[in-house]
PDB file of N, CA and C in Angstrom:
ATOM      1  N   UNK A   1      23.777  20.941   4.545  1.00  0.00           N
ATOM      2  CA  UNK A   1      23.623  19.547   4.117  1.00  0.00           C
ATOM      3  C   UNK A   1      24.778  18.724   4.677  1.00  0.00           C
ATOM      4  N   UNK A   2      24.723  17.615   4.912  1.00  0.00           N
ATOM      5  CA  UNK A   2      25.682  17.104   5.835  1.00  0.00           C
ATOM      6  C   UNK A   2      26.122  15.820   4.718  1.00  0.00           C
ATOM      7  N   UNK A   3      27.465  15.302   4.570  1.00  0.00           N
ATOM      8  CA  UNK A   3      28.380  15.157   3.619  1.00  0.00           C
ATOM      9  C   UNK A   3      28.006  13.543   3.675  1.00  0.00           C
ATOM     10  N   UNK A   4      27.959  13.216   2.586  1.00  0.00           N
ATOM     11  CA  UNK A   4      27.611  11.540   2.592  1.00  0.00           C
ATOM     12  C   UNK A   4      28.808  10.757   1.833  1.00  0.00           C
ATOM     13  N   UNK A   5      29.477   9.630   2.583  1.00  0.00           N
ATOM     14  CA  UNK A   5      30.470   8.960   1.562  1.00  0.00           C
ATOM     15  C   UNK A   5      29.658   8.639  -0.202  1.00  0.00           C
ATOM     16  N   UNK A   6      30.360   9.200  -1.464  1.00  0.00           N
ATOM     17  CA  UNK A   6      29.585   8.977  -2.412  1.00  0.00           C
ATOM     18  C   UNK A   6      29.449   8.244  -2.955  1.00  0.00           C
ATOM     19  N   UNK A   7      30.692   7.155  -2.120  1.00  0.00           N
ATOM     20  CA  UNK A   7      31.032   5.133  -2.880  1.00  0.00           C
ATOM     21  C   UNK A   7      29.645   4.139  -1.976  1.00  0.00           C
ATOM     22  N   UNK A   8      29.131   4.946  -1.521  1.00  0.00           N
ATOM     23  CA  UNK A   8      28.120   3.850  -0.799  1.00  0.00           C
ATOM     24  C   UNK A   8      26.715   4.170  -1.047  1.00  0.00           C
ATOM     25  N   UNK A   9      26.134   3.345  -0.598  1.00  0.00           N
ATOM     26  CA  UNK A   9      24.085   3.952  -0.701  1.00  0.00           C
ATOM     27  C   UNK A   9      24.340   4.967   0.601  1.00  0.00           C
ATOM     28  N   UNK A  10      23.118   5.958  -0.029  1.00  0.00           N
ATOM     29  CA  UNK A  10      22.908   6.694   0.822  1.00  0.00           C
ATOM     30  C   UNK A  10      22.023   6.442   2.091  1.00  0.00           C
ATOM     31  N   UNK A  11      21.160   5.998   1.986  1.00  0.00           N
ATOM     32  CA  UNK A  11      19.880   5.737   2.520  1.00  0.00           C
ATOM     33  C   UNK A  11      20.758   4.932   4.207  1.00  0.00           C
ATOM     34  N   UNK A  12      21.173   3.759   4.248  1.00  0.00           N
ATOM     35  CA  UNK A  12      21.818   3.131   5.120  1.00  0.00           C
ATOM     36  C   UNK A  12      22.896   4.194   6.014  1.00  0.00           C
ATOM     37  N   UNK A  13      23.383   5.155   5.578  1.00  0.00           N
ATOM     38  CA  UNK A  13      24.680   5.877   6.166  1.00  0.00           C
ATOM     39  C   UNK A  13      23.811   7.173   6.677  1.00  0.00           C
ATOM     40  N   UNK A  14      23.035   7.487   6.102  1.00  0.00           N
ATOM     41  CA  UNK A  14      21.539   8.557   6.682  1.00  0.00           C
ATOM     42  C   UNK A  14      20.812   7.559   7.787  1.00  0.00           C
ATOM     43  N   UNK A  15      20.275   6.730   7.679  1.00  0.00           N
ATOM     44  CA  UNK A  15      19.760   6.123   9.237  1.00  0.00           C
ATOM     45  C   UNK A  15      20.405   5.493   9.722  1.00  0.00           C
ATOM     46  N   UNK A  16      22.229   5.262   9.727  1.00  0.00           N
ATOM     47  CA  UNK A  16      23.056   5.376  10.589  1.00  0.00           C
ATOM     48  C   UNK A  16      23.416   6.738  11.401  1.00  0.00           C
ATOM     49  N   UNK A  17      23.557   8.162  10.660  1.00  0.00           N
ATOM     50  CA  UNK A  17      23.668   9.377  11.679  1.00  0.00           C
ATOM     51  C   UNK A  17      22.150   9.779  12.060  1.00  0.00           C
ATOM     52  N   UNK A  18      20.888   9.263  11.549  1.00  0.00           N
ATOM     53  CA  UNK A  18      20.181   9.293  12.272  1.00  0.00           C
ATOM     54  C   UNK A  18      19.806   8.847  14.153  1.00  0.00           C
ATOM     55  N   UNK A  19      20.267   7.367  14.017  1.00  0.00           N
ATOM     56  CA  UNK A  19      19.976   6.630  14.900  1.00  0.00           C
ATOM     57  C   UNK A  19      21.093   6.822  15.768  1.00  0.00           C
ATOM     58  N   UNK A  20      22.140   7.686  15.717  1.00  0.00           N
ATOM     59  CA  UNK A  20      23.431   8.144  16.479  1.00  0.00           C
ATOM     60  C   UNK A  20      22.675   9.318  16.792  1.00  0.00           C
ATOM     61  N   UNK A  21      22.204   9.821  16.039  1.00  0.00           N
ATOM     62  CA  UNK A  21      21.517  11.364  16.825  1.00  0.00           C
ATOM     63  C   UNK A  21      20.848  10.868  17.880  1.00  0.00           C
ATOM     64  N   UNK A  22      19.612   9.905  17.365  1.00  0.00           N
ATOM     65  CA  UNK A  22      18.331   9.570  18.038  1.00  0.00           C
ATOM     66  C   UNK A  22      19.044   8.915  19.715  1.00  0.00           C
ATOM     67  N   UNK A  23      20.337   8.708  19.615  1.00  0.00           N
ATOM     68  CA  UNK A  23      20.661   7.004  20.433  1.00  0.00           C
ATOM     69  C   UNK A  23      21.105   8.201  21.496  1.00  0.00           C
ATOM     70  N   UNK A  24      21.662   9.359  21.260  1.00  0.00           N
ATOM     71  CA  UNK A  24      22.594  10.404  22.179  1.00  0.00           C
ATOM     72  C   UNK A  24      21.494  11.753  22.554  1.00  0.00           C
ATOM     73  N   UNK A  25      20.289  10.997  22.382  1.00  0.00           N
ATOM     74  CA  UNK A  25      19.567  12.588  22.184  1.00  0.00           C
ATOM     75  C   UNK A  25      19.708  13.940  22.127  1.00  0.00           C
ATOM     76  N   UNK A  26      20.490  13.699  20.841  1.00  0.00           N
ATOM     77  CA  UNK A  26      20.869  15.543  20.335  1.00  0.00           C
ATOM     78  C   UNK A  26      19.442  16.052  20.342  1.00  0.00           C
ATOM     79  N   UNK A  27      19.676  17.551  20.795  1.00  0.00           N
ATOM     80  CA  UNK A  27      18.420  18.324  20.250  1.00  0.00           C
ATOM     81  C   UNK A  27      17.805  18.188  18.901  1.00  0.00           C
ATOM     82  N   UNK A  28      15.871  18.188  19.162  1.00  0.00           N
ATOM     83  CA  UNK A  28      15.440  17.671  18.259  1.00  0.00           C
ATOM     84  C   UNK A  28      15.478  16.174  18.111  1.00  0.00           C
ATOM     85  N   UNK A  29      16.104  15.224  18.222  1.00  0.00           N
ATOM     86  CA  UNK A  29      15.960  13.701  18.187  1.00  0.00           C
ATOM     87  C   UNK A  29      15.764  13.110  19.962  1.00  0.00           C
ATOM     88  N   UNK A  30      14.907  14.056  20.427  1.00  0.00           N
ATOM     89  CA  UNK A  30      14.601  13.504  21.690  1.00  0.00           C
ATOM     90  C   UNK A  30      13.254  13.090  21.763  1.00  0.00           C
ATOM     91  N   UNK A  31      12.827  11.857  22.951  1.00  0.00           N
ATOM     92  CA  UNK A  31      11.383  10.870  22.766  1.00  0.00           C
ATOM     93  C   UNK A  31      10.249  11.873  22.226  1.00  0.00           C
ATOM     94  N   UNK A  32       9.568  11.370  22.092  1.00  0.00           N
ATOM     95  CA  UNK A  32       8.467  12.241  21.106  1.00  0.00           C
ATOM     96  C   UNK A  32       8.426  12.952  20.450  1.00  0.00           C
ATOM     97  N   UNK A  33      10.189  13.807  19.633  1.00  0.00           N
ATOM     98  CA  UNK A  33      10.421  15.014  18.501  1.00  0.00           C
ATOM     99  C   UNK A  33       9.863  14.372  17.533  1.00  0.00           C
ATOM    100  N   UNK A  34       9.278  15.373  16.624  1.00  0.00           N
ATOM    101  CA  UNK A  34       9.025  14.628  15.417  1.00  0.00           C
ATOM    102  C   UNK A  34      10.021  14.898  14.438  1.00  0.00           C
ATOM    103  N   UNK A  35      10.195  13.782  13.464  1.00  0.00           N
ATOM    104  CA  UNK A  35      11.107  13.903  12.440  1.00  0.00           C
ATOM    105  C   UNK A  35      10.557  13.605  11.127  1.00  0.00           C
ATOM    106  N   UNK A  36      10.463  14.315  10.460  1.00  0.00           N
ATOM    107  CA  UNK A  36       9.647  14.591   8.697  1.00  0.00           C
ATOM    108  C   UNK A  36      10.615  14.340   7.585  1.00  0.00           C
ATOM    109  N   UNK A  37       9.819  13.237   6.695  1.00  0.00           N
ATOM    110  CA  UNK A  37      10.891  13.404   5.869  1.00  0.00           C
ATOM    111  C   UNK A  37      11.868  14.507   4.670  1.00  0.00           C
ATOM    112  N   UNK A  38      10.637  15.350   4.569  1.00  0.00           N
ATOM    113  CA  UNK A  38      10.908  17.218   4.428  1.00  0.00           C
ATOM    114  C   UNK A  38      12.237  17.593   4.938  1.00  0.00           C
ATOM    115  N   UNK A  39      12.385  16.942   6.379  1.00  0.00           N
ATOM    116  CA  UNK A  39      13.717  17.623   6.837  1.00  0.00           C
ATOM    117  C   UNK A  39      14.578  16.790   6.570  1.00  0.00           C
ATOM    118  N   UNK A  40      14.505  15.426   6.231  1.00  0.00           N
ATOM    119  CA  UNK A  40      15.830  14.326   5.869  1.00  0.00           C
ATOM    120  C   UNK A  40      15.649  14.658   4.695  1.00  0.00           C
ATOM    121  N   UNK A  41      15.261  14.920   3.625  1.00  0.00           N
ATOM    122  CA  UNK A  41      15.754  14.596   2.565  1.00  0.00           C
ATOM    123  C   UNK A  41      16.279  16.489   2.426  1.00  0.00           C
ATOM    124  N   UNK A  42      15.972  17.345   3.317  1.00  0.00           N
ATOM    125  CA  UNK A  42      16.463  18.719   2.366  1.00  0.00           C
ATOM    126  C   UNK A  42      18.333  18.210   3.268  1.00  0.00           C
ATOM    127  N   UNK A  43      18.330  18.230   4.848  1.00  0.00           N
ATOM    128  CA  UNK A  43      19.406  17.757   5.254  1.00  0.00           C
ATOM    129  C   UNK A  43      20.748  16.967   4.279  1.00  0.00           C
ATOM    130  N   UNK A  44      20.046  16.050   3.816  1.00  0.00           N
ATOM    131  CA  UNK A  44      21.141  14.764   3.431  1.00  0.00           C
ATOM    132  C   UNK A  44      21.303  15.197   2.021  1.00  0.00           C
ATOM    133  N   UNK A  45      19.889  15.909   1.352  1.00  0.00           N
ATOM    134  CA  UNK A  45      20.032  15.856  -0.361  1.00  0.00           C
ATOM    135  C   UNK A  45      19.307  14.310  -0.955  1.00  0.00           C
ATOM    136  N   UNK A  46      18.092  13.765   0.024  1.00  0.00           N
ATOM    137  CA  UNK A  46      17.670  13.043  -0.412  1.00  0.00           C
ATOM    138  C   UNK A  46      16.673  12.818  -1.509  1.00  0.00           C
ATOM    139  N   UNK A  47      16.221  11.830  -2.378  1.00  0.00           N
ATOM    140  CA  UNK A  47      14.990  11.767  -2.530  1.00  0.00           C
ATOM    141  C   UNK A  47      13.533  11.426  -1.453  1.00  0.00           C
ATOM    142  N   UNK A  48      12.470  11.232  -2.417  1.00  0.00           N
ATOM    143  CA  UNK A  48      11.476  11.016  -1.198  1.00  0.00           C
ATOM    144  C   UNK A  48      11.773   9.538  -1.048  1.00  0.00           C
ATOM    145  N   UNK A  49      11.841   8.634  -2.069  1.00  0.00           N
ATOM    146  CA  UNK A  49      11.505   7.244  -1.666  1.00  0.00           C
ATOM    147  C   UNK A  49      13.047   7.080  -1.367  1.00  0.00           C
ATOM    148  N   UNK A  50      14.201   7.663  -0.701  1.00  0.00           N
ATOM    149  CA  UNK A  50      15.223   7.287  -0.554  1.00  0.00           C
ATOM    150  C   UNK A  50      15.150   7.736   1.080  1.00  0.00           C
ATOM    151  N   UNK A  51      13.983   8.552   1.788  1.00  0.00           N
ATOM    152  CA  UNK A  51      13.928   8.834   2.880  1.00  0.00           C
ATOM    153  C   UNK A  51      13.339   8.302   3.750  1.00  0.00           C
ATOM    154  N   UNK A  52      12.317   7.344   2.489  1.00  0.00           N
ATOM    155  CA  UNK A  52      11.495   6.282   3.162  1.00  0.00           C
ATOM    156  C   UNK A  52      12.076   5.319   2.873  1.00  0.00           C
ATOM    157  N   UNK A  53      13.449   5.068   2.727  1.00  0.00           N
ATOM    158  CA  UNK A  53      13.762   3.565   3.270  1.00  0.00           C
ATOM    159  C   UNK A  53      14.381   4.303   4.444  1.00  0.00           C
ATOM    160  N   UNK A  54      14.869   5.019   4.886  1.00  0.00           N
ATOM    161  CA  UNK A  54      15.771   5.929   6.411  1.00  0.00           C
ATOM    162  C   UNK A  54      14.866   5.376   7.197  1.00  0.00           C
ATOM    163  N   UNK A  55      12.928   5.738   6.472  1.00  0.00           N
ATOM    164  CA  UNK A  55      12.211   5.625   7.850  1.00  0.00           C
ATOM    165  C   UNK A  55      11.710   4.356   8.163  1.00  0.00           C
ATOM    166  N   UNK A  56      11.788   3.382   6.782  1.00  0.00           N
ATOM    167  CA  UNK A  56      11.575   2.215   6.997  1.00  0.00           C
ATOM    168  C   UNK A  56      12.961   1.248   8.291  1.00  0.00           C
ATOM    169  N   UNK A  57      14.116   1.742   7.999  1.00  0.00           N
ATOM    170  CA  UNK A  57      15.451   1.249   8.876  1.00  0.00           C
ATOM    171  C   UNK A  57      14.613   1.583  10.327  1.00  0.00           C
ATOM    172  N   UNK A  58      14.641   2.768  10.650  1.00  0.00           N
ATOM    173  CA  UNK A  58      14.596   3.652  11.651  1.00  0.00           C
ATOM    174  C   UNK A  58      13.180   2.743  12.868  1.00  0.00           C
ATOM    175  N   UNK A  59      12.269   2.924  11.891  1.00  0.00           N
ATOM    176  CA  UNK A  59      11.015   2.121  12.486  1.00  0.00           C
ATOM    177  C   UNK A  59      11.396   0.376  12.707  1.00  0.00           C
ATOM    178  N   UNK A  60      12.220  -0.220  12.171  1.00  0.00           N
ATOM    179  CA  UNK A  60      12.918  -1.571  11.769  1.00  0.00           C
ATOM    180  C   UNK A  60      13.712  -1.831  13.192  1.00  0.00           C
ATOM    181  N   UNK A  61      14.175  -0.385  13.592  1.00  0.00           N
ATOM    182  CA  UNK A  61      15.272  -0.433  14.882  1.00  0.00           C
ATOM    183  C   UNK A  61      14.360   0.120  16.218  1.00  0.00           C
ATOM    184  N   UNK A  62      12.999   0.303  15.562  1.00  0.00           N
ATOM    185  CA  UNK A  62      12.360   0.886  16.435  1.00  0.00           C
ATOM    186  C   UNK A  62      12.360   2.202  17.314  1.00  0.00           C
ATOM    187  N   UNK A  63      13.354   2.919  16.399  1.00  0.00           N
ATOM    188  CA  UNK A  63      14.092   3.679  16.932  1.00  0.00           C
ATOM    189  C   UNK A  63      12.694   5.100  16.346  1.00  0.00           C
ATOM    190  N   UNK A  64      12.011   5.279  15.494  1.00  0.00           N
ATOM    191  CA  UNK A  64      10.594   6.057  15.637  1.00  0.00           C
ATOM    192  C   UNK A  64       9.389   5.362  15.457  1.00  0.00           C
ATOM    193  N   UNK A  65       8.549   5.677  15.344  1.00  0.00           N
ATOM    194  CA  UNK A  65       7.024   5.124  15.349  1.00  0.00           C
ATOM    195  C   UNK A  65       6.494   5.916  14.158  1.00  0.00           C
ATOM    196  N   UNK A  66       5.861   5.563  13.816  1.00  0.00           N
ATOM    197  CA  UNK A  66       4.788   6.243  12.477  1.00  0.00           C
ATOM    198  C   UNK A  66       3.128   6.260  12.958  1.00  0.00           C
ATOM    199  N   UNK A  67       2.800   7.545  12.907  1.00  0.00           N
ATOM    200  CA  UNK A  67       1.419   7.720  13.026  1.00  0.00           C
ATOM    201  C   UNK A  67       0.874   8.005  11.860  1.00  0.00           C
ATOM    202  N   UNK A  68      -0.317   7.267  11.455  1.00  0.00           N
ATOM    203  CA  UNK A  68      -0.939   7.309  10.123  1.00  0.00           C
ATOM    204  C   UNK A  68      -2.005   9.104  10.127  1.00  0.00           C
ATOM    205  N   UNK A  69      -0.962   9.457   9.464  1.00  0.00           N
ATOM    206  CA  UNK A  69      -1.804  11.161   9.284  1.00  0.00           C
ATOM    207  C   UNK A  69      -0.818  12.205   9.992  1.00  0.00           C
ATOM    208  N   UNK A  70      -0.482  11.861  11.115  1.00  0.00           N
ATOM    209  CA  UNK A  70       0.140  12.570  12.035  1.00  0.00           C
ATOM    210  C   UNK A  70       1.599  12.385  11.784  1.00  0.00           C
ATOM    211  N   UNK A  71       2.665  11.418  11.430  1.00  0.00           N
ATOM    212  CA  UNK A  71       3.882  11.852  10.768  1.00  0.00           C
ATOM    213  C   UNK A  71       4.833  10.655  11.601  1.00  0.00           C
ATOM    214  N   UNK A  72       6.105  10.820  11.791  1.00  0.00           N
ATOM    215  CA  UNK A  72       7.160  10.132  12.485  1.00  0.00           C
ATOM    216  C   UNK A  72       7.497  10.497  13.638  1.00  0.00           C
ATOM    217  N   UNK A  73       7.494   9.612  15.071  1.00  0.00           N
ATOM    218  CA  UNK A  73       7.935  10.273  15.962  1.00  0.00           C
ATOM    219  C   UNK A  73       8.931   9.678  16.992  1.00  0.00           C
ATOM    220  N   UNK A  74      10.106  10.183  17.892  1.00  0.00           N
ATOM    221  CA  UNK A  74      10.869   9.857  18.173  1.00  0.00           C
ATOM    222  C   UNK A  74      10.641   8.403  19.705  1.00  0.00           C
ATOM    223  N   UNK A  75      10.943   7.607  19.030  1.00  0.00           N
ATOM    224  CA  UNK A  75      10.638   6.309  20.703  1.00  0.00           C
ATOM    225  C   UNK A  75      11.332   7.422  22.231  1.00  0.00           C
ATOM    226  N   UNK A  76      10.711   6.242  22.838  1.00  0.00           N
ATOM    227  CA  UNK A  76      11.556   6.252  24.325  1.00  0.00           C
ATOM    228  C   UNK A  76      11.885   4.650  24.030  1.00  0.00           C
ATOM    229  N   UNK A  77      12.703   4.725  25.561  1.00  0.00           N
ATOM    230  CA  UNK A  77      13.329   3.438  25.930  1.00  0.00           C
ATOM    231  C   UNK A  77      12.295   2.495  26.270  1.00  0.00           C
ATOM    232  N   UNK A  78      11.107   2.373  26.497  1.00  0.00           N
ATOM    233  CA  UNK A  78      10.253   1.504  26.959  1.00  0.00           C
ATOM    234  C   UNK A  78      10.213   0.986  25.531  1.00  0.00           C
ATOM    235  N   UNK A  79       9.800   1.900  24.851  1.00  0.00           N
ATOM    236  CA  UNK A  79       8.794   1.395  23.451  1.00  0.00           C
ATOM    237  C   UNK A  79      10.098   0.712  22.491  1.00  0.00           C
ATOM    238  N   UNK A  80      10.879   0.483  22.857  1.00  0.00           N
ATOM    239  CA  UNK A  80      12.549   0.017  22.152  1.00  0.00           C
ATOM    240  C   UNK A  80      12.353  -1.375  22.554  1.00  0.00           C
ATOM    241  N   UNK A  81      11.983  -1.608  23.843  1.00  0.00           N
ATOM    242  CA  UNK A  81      12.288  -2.794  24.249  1.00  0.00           C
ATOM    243  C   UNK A  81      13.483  -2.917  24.996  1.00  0.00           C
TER     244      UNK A  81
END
């Protein structure tokens, strides 16, 4: 589980080391990986609706896409803008 400052919201400081993963393409956060919220919330120690604001930021920065059925998935640079 990876260590969260405990004076702040969580949710904002989770799709900040998200979008640092996503921005440097660490393994796994490369264009088309998928990312579940199953794995952010066991990672961080989230709740569910605390993973869906991560994915609400995340999609906000455009930084994944959401397929209805099919799950979250990582942009490329085109689809960023």
């Amino acid at each position: 589980m990876t260590d969260l400052d405990p004076t702040r919201p969580k949710w904002p400081q989770v799709a900040a080391e998200l979008a640092a993963r996503i921005e440097r393409g660490d393994s796994g956060f490369t264009p088309g990986s998928m990312i579940t919220g199953p794995m952010v919330q066991a990672e961080f120690g989230l709740a569910k609706a605390t993973s869906a604001k991560v994915f609400t930021e995340l999609r906000r920065r455009k930084l994944v896409r959401t397929e209805f059925g099919m799950g979250s998935f990582v942009t490329d640079q085109d689809e960023r803008g």
